[in-house]
Protein backbone atom coordinates (compact mmCIF):
# COMPACT_ATOMS: atom_id res chain seq x y z
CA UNK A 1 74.28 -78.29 54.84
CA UNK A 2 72.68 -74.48 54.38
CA UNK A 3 72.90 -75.21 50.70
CA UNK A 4 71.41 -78.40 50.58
CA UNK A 5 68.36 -76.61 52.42
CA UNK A 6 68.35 -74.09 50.08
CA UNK A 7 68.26 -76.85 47.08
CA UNK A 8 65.45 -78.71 48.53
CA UNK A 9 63.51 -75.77 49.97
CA UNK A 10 63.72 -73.92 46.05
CA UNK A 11 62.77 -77.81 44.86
CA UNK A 12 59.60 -77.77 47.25
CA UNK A 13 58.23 -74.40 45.62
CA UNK A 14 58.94 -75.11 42.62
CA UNK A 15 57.31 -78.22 42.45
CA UNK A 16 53.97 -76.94 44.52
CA UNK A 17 54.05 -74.07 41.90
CA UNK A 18 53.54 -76.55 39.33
CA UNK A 19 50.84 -78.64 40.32
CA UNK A 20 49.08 -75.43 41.82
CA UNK A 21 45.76 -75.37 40.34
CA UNK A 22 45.12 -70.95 40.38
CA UNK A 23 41.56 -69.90 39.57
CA UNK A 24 41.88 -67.03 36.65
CA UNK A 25 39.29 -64.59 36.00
CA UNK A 26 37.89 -64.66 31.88
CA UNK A 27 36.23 -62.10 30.18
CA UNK A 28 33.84 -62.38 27.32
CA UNK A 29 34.39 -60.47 24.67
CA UNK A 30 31.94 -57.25 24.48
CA UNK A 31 30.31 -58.60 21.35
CA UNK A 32 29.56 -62.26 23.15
CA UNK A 33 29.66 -65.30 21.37
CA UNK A 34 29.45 -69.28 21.99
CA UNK A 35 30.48 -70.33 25.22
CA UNK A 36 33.21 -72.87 23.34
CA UNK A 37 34.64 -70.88 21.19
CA UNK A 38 37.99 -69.31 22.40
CA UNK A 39 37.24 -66.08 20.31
CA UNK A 40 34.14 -65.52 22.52
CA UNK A 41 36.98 -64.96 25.71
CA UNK A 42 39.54 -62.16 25.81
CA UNK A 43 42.05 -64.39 27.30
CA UNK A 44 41.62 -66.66 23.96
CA UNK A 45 40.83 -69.73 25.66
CA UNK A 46 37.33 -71.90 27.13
CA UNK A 47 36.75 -71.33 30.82
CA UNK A 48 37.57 -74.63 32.86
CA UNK A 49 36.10 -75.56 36.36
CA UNK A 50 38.39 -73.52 37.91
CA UNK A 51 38.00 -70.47 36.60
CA UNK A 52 35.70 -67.70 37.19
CA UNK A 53 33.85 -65.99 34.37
CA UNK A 54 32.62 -62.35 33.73
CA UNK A 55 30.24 -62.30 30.99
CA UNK A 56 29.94 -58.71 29.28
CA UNK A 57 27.67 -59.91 26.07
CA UNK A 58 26.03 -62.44 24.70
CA UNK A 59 27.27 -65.78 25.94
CA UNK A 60 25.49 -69.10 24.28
CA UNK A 61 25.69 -71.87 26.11
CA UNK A 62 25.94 -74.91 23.52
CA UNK A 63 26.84 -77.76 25.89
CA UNK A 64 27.70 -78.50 30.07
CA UNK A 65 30.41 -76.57 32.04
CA UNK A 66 31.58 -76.46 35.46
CA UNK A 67 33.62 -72.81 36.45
CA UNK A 68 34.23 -71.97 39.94
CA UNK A 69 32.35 -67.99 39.70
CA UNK A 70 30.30 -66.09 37.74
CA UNK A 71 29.68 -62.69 37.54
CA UNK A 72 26.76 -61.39 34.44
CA UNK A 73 27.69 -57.75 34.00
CA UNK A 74 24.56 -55.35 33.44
CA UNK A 75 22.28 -56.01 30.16
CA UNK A 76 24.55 -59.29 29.11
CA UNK A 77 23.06 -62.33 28.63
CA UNK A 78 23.58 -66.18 29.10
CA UNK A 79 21.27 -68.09 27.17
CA UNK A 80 21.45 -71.73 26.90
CA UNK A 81 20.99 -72.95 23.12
CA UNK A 82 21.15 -75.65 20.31
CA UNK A 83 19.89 -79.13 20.24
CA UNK A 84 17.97 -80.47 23.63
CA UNK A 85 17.78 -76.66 25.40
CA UNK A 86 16.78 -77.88 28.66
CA UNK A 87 19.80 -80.39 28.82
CA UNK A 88 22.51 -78.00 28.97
CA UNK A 89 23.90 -76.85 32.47
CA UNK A 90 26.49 -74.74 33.89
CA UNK A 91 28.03 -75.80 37.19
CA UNK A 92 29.05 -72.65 39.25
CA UNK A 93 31.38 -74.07 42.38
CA UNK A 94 31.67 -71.12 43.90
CA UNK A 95 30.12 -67.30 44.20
CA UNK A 96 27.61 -66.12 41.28
């Protein structure tokens, strides 16, 4: 019976470690780049909307995105750019 417990207790985590959704904190890169390109990010990958962000450059912002924080480290910028400037927008669900 203890080890049947054990089974379905180790199942349970496992399975809510899985579908977990765990905000991650990304970096820009110190030389900045566009907000969609992977290289712009030290972790090598686009922020999603449950990440927070730390931008230390020059971030453009081509296009919408949602993140969950934001943090704008001392003289970086985030400058929205490309076609239709006014239409882009960044989403910030949580502390900026």
């Amino acid at each position: 019976m203890l080890n049947r417990l054990n089974i379905l207790t180790t199942a349970v985590f496992l399975i809510l470690q899985i579908f977990s959704v765990q905000a991650e904190t990304l970096h820009t890169v110190p030389i900045g780049g566009n907000w969609n390109d992977p290289a712009t990010w030290v972790e090598a990958r686009v922020p999603v909307e449950t990440d927070d962000v730390e931008i230390n450059g020059h971030v453009y912002l081509e296009s919408h995105a949602t993140i969950s924080g934001l943090v704008i480290t001392s003289g970086s910028i985030l400058e929205s750019t490309g076609a239709a400037i006014s239409n882009k927008t960044l989403t910030v669900n949580g502390d900026v």
